[in-house]
Protein backbone atom coordinates (compact mmCIF):
# COMPACT_ATOMS: atom_id res chain seq x y z
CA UNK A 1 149.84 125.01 5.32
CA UNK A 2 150.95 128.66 5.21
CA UNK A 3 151.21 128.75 9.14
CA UNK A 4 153.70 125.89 8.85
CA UNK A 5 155.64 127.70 6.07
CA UNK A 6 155.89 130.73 7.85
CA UNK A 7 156.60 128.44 11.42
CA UNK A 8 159.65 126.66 9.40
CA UNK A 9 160.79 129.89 7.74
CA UNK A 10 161.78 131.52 11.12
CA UNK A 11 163.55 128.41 12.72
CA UNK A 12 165.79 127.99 9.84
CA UNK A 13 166.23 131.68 9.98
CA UNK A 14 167.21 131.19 13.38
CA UNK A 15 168.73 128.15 13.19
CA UNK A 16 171.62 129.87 11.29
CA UNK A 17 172.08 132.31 14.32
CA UNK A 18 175.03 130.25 16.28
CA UNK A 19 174.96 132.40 19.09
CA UNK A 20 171.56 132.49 19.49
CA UNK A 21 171.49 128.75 19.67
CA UNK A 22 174.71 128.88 21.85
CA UNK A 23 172.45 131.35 24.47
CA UNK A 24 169.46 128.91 23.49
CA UNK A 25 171.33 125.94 24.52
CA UNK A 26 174.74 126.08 26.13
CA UNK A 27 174.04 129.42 28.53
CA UNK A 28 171.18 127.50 30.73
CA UNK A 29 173.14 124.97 31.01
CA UNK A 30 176.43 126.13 32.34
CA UNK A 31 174.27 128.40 35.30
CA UNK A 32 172.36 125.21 36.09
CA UNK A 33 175.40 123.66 36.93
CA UNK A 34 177.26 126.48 38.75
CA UNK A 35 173.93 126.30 40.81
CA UNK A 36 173.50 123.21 41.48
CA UNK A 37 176.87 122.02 42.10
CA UNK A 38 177.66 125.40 44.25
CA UNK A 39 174.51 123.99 46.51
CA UNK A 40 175.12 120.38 46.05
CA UNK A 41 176.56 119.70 50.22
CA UNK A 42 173.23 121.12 51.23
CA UNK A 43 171.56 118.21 49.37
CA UNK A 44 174.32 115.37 50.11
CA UNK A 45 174.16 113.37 53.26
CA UNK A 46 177.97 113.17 52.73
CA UNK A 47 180.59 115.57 54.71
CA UNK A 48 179.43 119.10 54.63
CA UNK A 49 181.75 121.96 54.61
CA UNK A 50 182.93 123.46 57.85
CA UNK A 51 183.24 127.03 58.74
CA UNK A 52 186.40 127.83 60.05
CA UNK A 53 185.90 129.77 63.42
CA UNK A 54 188.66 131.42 65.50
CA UNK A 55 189.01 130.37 68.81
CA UNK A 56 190.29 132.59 71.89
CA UNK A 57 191.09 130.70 74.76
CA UNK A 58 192.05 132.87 78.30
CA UNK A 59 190.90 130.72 81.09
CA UNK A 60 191.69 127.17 82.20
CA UNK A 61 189.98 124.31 83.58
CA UNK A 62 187.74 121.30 83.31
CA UNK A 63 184.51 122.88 81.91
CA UNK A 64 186.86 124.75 79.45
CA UNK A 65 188.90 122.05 78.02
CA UNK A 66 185.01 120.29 77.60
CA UNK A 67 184.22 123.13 75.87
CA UNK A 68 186.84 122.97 73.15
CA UNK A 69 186.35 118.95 72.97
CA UNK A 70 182.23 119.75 72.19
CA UNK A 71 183.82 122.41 69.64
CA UNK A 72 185.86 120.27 68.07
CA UNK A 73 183.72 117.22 67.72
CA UNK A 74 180.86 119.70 65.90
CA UNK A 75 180.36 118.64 62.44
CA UNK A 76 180.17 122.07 60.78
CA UNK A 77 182.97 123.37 62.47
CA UNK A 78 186.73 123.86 61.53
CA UNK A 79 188.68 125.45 65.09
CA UNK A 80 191.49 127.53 64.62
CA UNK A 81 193.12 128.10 67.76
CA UNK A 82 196.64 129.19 66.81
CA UNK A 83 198.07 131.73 64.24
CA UNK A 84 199.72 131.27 61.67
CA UNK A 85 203.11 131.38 63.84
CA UNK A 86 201.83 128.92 65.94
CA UNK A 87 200.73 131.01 68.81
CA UNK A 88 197.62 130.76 70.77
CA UNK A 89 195.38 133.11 68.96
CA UNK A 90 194.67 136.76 71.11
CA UNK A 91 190.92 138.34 71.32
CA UNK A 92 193.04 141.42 69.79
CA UNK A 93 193.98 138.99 66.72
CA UNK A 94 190.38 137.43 66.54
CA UNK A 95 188.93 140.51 66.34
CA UNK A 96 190.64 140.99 63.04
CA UNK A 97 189.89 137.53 61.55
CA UNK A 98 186.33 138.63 62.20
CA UNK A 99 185.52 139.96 58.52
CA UNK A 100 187.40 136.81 57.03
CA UNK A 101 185.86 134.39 59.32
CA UNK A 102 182.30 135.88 60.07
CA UNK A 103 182.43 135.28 63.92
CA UNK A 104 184.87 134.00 66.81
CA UNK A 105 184.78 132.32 69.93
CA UNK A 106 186.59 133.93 73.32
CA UNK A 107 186.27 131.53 76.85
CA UNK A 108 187.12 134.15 79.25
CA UNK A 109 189.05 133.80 82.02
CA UNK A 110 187.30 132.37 85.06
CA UNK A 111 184.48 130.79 82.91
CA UNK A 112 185.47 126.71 84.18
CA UNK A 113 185.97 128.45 87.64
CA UNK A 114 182.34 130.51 87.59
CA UNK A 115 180.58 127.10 86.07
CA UNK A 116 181.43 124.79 89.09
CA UNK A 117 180.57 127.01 91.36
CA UNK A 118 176.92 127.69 89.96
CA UNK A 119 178.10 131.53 89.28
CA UNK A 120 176.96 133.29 86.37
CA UNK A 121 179.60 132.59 83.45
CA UNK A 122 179.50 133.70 80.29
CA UNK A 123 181.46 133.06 76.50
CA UNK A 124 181.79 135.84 73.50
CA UNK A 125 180.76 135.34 70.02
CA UNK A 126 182.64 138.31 68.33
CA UNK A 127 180.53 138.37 64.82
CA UNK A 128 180.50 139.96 61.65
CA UNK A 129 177.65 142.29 61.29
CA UNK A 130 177.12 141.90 57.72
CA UNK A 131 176.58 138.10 57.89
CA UNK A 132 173.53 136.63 59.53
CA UNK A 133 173.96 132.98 59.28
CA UNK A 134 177.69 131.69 60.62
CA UNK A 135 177.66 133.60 63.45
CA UNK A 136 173.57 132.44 64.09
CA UNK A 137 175.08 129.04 63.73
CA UNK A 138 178.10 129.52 66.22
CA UNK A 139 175.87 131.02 68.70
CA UNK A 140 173.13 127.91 68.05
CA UNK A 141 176.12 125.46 69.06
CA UNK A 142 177.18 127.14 72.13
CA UNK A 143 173.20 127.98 73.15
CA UNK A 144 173.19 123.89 73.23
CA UNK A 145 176.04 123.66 75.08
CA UNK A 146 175.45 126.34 78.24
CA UNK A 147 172.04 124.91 78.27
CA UNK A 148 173.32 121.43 79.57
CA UNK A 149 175.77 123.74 81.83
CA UNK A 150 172.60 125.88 83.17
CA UNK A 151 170.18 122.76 83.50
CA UNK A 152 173.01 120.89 85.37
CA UNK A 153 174.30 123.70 87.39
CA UNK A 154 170.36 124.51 88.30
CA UNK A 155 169.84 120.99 89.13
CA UNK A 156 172.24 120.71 91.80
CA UNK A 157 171.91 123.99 93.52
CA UNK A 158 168.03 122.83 93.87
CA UNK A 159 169.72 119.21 94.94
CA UNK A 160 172.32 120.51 97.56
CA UNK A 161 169.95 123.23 98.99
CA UNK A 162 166.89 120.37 99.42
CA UNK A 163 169.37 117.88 101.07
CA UNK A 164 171.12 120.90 103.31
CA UNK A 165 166.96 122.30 104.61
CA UNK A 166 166.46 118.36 105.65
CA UNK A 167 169.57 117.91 107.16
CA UNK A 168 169.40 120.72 109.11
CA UNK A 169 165.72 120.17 110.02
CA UNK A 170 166.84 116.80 110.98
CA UNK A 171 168.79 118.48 113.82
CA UNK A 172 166.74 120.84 114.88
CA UNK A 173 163.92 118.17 115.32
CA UNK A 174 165.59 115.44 116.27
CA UNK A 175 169.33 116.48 117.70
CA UNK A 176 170.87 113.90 114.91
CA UNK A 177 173.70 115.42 112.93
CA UNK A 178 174.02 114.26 109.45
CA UNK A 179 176.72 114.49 106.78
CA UNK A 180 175.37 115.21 103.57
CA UNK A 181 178.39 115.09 101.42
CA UNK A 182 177.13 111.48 100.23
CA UNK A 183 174.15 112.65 99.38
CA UNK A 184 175.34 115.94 97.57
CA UNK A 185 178.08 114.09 95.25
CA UNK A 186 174.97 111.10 94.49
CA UNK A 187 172.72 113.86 93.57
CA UNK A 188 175.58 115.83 91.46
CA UNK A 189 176.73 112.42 89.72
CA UNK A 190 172.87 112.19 88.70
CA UNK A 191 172.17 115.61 87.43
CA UNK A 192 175.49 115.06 84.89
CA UNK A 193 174.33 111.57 83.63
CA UNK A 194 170.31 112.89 82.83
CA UNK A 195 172.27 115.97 81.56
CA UNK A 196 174.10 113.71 79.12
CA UNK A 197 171.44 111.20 78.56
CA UNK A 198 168.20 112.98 78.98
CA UNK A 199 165.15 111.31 79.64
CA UNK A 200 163.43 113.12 76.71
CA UNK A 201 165.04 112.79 73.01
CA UNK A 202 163.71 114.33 69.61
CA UNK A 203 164.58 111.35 66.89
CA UNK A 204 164.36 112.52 63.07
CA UNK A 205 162.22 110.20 60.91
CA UNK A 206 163.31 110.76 57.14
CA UNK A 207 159.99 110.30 54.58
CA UNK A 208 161.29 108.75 51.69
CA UNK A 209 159.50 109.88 48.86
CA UNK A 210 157.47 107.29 46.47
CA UNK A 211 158.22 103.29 47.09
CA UNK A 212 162.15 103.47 46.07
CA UNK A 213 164.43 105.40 48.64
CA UNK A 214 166.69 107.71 46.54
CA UNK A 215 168.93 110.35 46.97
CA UNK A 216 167.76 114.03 46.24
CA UNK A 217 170.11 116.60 44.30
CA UNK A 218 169.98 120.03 43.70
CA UNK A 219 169.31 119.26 39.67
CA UNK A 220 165.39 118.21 40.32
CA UNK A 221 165.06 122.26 41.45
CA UNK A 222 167.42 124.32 39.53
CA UNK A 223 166.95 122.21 35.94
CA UNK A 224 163.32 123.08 35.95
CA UNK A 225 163.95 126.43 37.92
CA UNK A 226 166.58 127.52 35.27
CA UNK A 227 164.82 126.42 32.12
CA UNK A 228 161.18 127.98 32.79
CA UNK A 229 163.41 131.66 33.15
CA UNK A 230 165.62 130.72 30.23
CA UNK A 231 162.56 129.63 28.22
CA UNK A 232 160.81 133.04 28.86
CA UNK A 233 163.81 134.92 28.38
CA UNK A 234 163.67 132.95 24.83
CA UNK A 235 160.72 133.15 23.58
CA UNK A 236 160.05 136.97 24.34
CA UNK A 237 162.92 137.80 22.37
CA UNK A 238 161.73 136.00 19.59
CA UNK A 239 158.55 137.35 19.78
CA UNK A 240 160.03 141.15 20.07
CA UNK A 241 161.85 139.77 16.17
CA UNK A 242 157.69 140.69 15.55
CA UNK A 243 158.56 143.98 16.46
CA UNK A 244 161.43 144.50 14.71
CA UNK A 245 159.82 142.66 11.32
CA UNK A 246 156.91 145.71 11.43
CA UNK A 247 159.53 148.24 11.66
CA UNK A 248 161.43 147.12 9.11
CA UNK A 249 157.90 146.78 6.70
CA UNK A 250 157.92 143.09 6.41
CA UNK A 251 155.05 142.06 7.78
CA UNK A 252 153.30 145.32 5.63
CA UNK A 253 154.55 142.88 2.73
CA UNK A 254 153.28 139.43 4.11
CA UNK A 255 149.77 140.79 4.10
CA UNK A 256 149.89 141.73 0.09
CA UNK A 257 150.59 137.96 -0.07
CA UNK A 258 147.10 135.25 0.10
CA UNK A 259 147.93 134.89 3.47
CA UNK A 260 145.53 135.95 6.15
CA UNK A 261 146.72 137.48 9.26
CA UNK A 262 145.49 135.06 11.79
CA UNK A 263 148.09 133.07 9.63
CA UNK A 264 150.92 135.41 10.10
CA UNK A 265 150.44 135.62 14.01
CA UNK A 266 150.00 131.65 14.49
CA UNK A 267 153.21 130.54 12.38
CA UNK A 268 155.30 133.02 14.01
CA UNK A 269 153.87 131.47 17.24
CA UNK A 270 153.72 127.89 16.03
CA UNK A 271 158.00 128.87 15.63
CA UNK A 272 158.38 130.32 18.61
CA UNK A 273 156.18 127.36 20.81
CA UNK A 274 158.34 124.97 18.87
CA UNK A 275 161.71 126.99 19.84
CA UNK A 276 160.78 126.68 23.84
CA UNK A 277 160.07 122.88 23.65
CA UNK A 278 162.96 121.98 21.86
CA UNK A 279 164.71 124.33 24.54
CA UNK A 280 163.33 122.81 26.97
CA UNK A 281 163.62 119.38 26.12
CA UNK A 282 167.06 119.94 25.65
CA UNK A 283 167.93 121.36 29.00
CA UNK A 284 166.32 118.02 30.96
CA UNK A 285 167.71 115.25 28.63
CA UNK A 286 170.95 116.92 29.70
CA UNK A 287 169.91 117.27 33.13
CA UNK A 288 169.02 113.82 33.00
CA UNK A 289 172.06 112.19 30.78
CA UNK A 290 174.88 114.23 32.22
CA UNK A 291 173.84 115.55 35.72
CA UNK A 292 171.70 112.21 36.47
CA UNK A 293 168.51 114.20 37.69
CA UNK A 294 165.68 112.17 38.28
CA UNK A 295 162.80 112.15 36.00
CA UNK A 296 160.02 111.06 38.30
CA UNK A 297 157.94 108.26 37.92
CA UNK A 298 155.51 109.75 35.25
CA UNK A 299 157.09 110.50 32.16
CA UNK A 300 153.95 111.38 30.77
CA UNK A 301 153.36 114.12 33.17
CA UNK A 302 156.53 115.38 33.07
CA UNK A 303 156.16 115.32 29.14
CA UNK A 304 152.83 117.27 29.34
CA UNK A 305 154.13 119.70 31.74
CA UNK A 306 157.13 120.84 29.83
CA UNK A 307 154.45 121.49 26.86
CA UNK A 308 152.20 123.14 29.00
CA UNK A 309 155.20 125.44 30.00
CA UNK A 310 156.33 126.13 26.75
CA UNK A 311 153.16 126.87 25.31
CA UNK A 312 152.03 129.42 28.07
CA UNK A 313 155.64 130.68 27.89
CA UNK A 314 155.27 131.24 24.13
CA UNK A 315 151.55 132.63 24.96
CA UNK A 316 153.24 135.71 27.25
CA UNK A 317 156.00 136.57 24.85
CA UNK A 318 153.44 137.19 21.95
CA UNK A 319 151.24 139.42 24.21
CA UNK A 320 154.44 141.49 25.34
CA UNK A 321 155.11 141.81 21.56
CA UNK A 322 151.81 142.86 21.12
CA UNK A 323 151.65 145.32 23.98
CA UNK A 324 154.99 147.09 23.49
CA UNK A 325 155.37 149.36 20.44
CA UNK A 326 159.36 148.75 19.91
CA UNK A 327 162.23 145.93 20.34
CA UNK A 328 163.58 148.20 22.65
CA UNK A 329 161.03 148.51 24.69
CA UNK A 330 159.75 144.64 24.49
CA UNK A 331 163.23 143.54 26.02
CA UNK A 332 162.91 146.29 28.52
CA UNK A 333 159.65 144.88 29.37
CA UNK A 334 160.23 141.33 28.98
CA UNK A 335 163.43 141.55 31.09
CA UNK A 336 161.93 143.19 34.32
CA UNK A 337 158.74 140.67 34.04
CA UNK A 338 160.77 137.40 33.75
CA UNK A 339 163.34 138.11 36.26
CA UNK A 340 160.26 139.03 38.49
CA UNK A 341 158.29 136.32 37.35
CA UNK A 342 161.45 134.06 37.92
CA UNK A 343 162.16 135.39 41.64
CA UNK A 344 158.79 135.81 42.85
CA UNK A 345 157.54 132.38 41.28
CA UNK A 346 160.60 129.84 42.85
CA UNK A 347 162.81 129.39 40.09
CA UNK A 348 165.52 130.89 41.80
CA UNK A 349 164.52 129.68 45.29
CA UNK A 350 161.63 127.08 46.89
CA UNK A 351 158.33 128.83 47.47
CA UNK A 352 157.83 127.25 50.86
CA UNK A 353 161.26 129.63 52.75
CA UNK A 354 159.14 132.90 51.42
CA UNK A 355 156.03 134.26 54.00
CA UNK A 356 152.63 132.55 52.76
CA UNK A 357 150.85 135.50 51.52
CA UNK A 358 153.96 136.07 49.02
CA UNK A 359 153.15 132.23 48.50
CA UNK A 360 149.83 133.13 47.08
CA UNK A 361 150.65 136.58 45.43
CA UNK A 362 153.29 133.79 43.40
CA UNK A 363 150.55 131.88 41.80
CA UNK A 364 149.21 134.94 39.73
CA UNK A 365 152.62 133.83 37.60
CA UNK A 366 152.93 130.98 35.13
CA UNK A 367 156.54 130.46 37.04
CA UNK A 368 154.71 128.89 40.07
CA UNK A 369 152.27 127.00 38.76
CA UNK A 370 155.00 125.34 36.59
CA UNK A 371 157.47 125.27 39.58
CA UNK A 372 154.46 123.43 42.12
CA UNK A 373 154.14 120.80 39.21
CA UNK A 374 157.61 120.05 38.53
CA UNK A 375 158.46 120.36 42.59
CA UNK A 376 156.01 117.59 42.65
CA UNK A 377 157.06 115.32 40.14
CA UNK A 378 160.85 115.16 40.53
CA UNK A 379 161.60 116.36 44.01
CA UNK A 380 158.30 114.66 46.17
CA UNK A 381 157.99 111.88 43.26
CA UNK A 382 153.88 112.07 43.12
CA UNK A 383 152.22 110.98 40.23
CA UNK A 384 150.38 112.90 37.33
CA UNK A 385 147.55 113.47 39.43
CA UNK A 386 149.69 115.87 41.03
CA UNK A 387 150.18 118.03 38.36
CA UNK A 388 147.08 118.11 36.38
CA UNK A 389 145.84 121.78 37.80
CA UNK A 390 148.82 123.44 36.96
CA UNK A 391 148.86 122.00 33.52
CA UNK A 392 145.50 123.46 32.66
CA UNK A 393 146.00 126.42 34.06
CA UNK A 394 149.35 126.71 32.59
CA UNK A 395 147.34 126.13 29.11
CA UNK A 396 144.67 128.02 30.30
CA UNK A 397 147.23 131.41 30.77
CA UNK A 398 148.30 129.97 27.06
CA UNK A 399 145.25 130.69 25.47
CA UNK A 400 143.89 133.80 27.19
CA UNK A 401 147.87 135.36 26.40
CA UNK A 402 147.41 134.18 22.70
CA UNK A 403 143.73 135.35 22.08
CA UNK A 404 144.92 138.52 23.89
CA UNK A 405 148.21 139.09 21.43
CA UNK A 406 146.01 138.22 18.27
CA UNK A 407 143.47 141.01 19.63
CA UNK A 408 145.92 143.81 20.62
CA UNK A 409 148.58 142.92 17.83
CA UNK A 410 149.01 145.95 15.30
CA UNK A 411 150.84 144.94 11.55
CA UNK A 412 151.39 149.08 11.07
């Protein structure tokens, strides 16, 4: 009963702290939602946002006014071709908008010209050098483009030259003179229609996860993401309030009390276990209610898995406490191991865009195992099964951090 006393005792001590509970509750929140919503057209099958990219346009001709039709039919794309005076944009001018715009375009003169007649042509992408994905993305769309020009272009210069060698062998063998024009304009009307309908396609084949097709949003990663580093961040500075309590003398006093000290230790972490599941469960109720986040289709595992969390969270925040010898060092300490925890785990990020050895150098944090679990529960929408390991190990890390911090924990 005393480890419930002294559990109750610090949550109404710290239900009276209003900012506290406004960090506890209302900070998460509102960076969950900057997050999410900031990241929500990468998620979205909807219209995603277009890059505006200057466009310089010198030359003239069929292959260049194809070139700004394929331009301005690309999805991700926003052309601006004129300023804001409503004159054709210079390479002079475009070079400026570079650092605004990230990259531009520039058709040089002679480029429709060079392409029908199989010469080497070439287009500019001016780019910023401090940004390494719009200009990566204008140069992937013209790459696509030029190689339909190249495979063409290559197609009939191996056409003509094959038709030309039997034409002329025709008259040296045989004293018949042939036109091959027919030929050379059949063979060039081919090479354009495979180039525009090759005989090989790639086709995209979407694997709907679980038996109901749904709609995935950037809430089933960043509401679990965001509350396993807010939960940390909560729980080890209530477990550094240890710190300041033996500073102060008050634990000195608790122990001239009937109460033993395994007693102290567990209702301070019975308070603190309770703090980071309410937290928690707070954070996806709202996830759920008010950003519609899915919930999987095991509650129960999802259930056990924000316990499991919490009580390995509350776990590492007693052994900091325990380990650190003042408040001022504890939040020191806590800060630099949660925000590494929280980066090098996939809270901030998915696990799967970092190389694989960092993939396995992740699991020696509680972050990752909790981050696999909930990755499979609300994003790929597998059952408990799937997150069974990481529960016990995430209780596992919960007991060996508690034993640890009742071990190493000094009262003077």
């Amino acid at each position: 009963m005393n480890v419930w006393n002294i559990a109750m005792k610090d949550i109404k001590i710290f239900l009276r702290d209003i900012p506290g509970l406004i960090y506890l509750i209302l900070t998460p929140i509102i960076v969950i939602a900057i997050a999410s919503f900031a990241l929500s057209g990468i998620f979205t099958e909807g219209e995603m946002e277009k890059f505006s990219i200057p466009l310089v346009v010198e030359d003239e001709g069929e292959m260049t006014d194809q070139l700004i039709a394929v331009l301005k039919d690309t999805s991700v794309l926003k052309i601006v071709e004129k300023t804001d005076k409503g004159k054709d944009l210079t390479r002079k001018q475009a070079r400026k908008l570079v650092p605004e715009y990230k990259a531009a375009i520039v058709i040089p003169k002679g480029f429709s010209e060079k392409v029908l007649q199989s010469e080497h042509a070439e287009l500019i992408v001016m780019s910023d050098p401090a940004d390494l994905v719009i200009p990566g993305v204008v140069n992937d769309i013209l790459s696509q483009y030029t190689a339909k020009l190249s495979m063409q272009s290559v197609a009939n210069e191996v056409a003509i030259e094959a038709i030309t060698q039997m034409t002329e062998q025709s008259k040296e063998s045989h004293g018949v003179t042939l036109d091959p024009s027919g030929e050379i304009e059949s063979a060039k009307e081919k090479s354009a229609y495979y180039v525009e309908n090759p005989p090989i396609v790639v086709t995209t084949d979407v694997v709907k996860n679980g038996d109901k097709a749904r709609e995935t949003t950037p809430f089933e990663s960043n509401v679990p993401g965001y509350a396993v580093m807010f939960v940390l961040l909560g729980t080890t500075a209530a477990a550094s309030s240890l710190l300041d309590e033996r500073e102060r003398g008050t634990l000195r006093k608790l122990q001239t009390l009937p109460i033993t000290r395994m007693s102290i230790l567990s209702g301070k972490m019975l308070a603190n276990f309770m703090t980071a599941l309410f937290q928690m469960l707070v954070l996806f109720t709202v996830g759920h209610f008010v950003f519609g986040m899915w919930l999987g289709h095991s509650i129960t595992g999802l259930i056990l898995l924000i316990i499991a969390t919490a009580f390995a969270a509350t776990g590492m925040a007693m052994l900091i406490a325990s380990i650190c010898k003042t408040r001022a060092q504890a939040s020191g300490v806590s800060l630099l191991i949660v925000l590494s925890m929280s980066a090098l785990g996939g809270s901030w990020w998915p696990l799967y865009i970092v190389p694989e050895w960092l993939q396995t150098v992740a699991h020696v944090t509680l972050t990752a195992w909790a981050m696999s679990a909930f990755n499979n529960l609300l994003v790929y929408g597998q059952g408990i099964t799937s997150a069974l390991v990481s529960i016990a190990v995430l209780f596992s890390m919960g007991i060996i951090f508690l034993l640890l911090s009742v071990r190493l924990f000094r009262f003077n």
